[in-house]
N, C-alpha and C. Protein backbone atom coordinates (compact mmCIF):
# COMPACT_ATOMS: atom_id res chain seq x y z
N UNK A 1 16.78 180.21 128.79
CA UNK A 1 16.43 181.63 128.74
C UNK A 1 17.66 182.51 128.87
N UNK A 2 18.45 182.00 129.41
CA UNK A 2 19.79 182.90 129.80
C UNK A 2 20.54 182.60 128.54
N UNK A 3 20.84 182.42 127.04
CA UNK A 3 21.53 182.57 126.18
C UNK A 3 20.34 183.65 125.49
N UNK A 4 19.08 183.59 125.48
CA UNK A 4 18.14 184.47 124.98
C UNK A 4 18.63 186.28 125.56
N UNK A 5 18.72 185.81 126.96
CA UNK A 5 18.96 187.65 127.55
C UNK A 5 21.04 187.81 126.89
N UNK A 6 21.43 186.72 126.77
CA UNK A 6 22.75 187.32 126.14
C UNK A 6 23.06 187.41 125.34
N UNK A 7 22.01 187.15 124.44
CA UNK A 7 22.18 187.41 122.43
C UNK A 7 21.62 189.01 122.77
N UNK A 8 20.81 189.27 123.30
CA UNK A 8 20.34 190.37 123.14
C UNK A 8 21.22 191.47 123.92
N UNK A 9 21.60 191.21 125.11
CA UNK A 9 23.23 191.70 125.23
C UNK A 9 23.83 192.13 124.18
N UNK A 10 24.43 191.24 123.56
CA UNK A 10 25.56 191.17 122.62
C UNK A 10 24.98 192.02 121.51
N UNK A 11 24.00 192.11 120.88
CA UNK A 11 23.00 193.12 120.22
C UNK A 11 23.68 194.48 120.86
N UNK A 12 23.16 194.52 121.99
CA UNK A 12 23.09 196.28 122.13
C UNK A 12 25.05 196.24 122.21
N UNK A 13 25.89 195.81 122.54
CA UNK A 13 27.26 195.84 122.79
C UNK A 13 27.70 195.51 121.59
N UNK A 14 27.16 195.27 120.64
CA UNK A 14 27.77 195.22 119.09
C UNK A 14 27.49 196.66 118.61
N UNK A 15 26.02 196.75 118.86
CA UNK A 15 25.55 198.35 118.43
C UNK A 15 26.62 199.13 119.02
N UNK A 16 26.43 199.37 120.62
CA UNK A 16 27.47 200.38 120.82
C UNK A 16 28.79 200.76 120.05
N UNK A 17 29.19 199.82 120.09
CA UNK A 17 30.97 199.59 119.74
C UNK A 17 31.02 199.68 118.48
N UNK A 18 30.02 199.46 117.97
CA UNK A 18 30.32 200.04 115.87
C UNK A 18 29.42 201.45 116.02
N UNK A 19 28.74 202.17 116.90
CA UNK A 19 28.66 203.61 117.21
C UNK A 19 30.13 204.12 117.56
N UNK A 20 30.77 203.56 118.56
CA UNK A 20 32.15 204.33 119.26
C UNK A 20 33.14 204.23 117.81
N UNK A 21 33.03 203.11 116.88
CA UNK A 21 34.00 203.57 116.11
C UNK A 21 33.58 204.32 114.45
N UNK A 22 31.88 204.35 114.53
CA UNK A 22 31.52 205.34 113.58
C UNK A 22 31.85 206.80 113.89
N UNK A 23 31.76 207.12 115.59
CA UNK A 23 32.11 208.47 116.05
C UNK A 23 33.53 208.62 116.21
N UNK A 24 34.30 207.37 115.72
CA UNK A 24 35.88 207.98 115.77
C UNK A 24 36.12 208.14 114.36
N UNK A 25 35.48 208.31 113.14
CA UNK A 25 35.47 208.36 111.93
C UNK A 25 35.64 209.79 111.60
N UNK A 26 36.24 210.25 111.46
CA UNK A 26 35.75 212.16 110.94
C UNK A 26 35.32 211.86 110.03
N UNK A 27 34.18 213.25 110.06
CA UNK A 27 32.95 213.01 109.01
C UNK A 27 33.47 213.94 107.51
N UNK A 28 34.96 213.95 107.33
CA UNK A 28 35.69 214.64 106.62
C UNK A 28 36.31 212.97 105.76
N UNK A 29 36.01 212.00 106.02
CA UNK A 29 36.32 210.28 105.68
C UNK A 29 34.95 209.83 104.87
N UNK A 30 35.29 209.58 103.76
CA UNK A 30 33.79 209.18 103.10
C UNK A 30 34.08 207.47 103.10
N UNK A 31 32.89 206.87 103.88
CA UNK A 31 33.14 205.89 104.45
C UNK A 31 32.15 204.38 102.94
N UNK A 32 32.33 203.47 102.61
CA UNK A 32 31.03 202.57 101.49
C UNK A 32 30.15 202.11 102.70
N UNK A 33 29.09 201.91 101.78
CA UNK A 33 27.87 201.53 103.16
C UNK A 33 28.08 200.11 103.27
N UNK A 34 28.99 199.53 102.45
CA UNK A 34 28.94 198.03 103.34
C UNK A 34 29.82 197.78 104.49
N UNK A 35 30.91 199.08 104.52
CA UNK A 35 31.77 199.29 105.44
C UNK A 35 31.03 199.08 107.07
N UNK A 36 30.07 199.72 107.48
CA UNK A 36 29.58 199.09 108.71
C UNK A 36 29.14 198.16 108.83
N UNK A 37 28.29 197.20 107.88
CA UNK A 37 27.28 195.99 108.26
C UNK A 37 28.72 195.09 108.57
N UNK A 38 29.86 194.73 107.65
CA UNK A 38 31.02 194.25 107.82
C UNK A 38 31.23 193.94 109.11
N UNK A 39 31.67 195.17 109.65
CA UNK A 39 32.27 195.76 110.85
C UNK A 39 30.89 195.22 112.45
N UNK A 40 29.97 195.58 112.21
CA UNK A 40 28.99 194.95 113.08
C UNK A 40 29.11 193.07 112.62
N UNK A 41 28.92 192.45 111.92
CA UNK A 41 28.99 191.47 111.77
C UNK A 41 30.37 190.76 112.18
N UNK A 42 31.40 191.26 112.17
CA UNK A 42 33.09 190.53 112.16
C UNK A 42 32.71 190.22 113.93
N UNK A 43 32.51 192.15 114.13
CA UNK A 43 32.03 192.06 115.68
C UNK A 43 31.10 191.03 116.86
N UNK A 44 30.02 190.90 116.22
CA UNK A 44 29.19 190.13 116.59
C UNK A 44 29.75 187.94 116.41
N UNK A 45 30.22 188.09 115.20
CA UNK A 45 30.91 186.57 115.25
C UNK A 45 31.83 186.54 116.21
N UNK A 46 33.01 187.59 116.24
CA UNK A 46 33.60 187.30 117.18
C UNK A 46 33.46 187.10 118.45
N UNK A 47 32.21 188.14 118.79
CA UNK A 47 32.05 187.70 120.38
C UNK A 47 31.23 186.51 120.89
N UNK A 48 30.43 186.04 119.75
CA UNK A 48 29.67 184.74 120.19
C UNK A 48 30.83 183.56 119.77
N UNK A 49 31.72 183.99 118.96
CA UNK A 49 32.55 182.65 118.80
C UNK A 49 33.34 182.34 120.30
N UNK A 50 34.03 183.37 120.65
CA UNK A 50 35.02 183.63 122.16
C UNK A 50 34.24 183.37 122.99
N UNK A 51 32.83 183.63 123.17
CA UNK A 51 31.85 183.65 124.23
C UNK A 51 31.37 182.43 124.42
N UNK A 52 31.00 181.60 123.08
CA UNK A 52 30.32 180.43 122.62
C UNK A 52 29.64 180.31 123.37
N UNK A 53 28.16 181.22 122.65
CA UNK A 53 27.26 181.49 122.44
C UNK A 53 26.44 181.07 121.30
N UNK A 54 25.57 180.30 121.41
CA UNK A 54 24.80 179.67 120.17
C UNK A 54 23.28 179.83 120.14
N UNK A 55 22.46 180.08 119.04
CA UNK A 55 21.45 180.14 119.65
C UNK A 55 20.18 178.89 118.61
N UNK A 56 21.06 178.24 118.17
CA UNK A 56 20.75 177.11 117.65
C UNK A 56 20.78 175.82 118.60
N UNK A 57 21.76 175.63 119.51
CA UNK A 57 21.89 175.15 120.57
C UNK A 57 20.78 175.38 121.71
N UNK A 58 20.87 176.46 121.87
CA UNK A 58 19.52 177.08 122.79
C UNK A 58 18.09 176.75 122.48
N UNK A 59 18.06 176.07 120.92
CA UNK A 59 16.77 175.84 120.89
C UNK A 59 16.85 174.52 120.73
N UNK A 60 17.82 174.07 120.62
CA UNK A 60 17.69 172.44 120.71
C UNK A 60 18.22 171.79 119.20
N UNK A 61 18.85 173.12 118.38
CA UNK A 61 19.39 172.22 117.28
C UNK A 61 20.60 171.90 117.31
N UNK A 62 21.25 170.73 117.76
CA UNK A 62 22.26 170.49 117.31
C UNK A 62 23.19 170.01 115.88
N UNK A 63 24.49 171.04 115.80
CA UNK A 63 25.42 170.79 114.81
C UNK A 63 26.37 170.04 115.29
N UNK A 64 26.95 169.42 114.19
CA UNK A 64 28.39 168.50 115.00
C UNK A 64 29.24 169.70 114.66
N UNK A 65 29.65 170.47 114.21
CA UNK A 65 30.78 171.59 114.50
C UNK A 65 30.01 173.07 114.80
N UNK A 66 30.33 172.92 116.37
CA UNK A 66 29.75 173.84 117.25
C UNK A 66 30.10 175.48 116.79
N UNK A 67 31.25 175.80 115.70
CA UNK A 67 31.98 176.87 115.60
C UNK A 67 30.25 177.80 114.80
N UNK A 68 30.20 176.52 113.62
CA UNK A 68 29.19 176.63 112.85
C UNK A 68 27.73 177.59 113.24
N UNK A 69 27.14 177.14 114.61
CA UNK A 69 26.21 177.84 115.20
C UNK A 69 26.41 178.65 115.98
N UNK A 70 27.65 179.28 116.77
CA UNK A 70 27.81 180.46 116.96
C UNK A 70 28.24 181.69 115.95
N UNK A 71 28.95 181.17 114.93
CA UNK A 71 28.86 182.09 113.69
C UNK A 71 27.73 183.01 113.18
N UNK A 72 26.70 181.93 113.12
CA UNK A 72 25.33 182.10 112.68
C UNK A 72 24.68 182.70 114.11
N UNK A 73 24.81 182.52 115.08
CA UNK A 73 24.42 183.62 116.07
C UNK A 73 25.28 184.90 115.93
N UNK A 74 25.99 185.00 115.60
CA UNK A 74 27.20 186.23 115.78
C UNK A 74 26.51 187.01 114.69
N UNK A 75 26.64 186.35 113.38
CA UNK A 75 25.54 187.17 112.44
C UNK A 75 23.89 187.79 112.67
N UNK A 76 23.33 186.51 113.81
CA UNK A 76 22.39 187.03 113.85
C UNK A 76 22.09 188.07 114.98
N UNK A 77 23.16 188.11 115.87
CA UNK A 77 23.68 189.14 116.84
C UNK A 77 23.55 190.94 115.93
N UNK A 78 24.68 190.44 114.95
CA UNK A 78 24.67 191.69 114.28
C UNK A 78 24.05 192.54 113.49
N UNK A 79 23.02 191.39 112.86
CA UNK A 79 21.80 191.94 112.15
C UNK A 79 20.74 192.92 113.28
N UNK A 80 20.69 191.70 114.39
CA UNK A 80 19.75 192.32 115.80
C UNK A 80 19.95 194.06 116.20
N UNK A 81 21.38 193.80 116.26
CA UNK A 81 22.18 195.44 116.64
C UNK A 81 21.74 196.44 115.81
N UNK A 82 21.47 196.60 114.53
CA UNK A 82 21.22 197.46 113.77
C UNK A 82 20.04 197.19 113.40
N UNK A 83 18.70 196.37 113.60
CA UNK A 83 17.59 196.43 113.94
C UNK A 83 17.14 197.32 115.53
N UNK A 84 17.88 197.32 116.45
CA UNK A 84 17.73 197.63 117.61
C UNK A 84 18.19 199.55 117.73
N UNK A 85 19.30 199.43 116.91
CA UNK A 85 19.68 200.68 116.60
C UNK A 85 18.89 201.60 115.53
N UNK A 86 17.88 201.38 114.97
CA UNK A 86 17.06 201.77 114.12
C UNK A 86 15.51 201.97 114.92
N UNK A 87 15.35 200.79 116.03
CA UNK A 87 14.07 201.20 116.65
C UNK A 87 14.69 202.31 117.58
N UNK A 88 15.89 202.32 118.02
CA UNK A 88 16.29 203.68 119.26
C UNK A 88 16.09 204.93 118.35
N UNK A 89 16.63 204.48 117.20
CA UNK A 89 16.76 206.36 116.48
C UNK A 89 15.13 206.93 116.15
N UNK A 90 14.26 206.08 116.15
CA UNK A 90 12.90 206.34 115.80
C UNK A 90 12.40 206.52 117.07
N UNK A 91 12.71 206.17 118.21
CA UNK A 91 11.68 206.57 119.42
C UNK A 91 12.37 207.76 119.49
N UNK A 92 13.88 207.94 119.35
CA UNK A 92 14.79 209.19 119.90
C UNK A 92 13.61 210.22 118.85
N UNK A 93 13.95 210.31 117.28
CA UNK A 93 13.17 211.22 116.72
C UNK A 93 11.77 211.56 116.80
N UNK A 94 11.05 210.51 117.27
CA UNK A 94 9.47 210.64 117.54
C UNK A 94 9.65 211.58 118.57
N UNK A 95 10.36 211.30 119.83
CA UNK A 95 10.12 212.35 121.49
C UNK A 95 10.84 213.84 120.94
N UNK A 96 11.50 214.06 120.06
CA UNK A 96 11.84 215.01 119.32
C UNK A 96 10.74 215.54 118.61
N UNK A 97 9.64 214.92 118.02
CA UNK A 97 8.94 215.82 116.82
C UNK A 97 7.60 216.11 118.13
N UNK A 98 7.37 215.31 119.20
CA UNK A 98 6.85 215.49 120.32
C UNK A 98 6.79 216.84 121.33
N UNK A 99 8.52 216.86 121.06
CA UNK A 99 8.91 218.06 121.76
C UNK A 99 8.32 219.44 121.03
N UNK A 100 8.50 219.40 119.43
CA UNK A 100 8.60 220.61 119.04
C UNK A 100 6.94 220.84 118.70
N UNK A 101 6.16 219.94 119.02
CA UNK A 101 5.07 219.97 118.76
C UNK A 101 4.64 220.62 120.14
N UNK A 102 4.68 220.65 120.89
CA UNK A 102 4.32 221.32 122.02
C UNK A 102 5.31 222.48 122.26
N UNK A 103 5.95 222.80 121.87
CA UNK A 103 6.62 224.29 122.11
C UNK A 103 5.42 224.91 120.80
N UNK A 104 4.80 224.87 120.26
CA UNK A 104 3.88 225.47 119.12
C UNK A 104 2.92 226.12 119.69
């Protein structure tokens, strides 16, 4: 259970950290949209590779080159992050259309 609560860690700390460097971007920089998934993904491999973190391991599949299944967690780290960052911006905008619905 404890590689389960640190993939999901690594989720929200991938999200953050490709937020901190979308907000160091001036919005005067026209950025390609594959430019972030990249950038969340490099992120996310790297920290489950350094971390070795697997979550293929965690369920009981073993690879003979261990690099292999933290990669594939790192990706699936980074996919998570911007799934996770997409359910925040929808509760954020829902308590927003909430708000203005009761100032009416």
């Amino acid at each position: 259970m404890e590689a389960w609560a640190l993939i999901l860690l690594f989720g929200i700390l991938v999200e953050a950290i490709v937020q901190v460097f979308k907000a160091a971007v001036p919005d005067t920089v026209v950025t390609p949209g594959w430019l972030w998934p990249v950038v969340s993904s490099v992120i996310g491999v790297a920290m489950c590779v350094t971390a070795r973190v697997d979550a293929l391991s965690a369920l009981g599949v073993e690879i003979t080159v261990p690099v292999i299944g933290r990669a594939i967690t790192g990706l699936l780290v980074s996919r998570g992050s911007n799934f996770l960052h997409d359910i925040w911006e929808k509760i954020k905008n829902s308590d927003n259309v909430d708000d203005e619905s009761k100032d009416t």
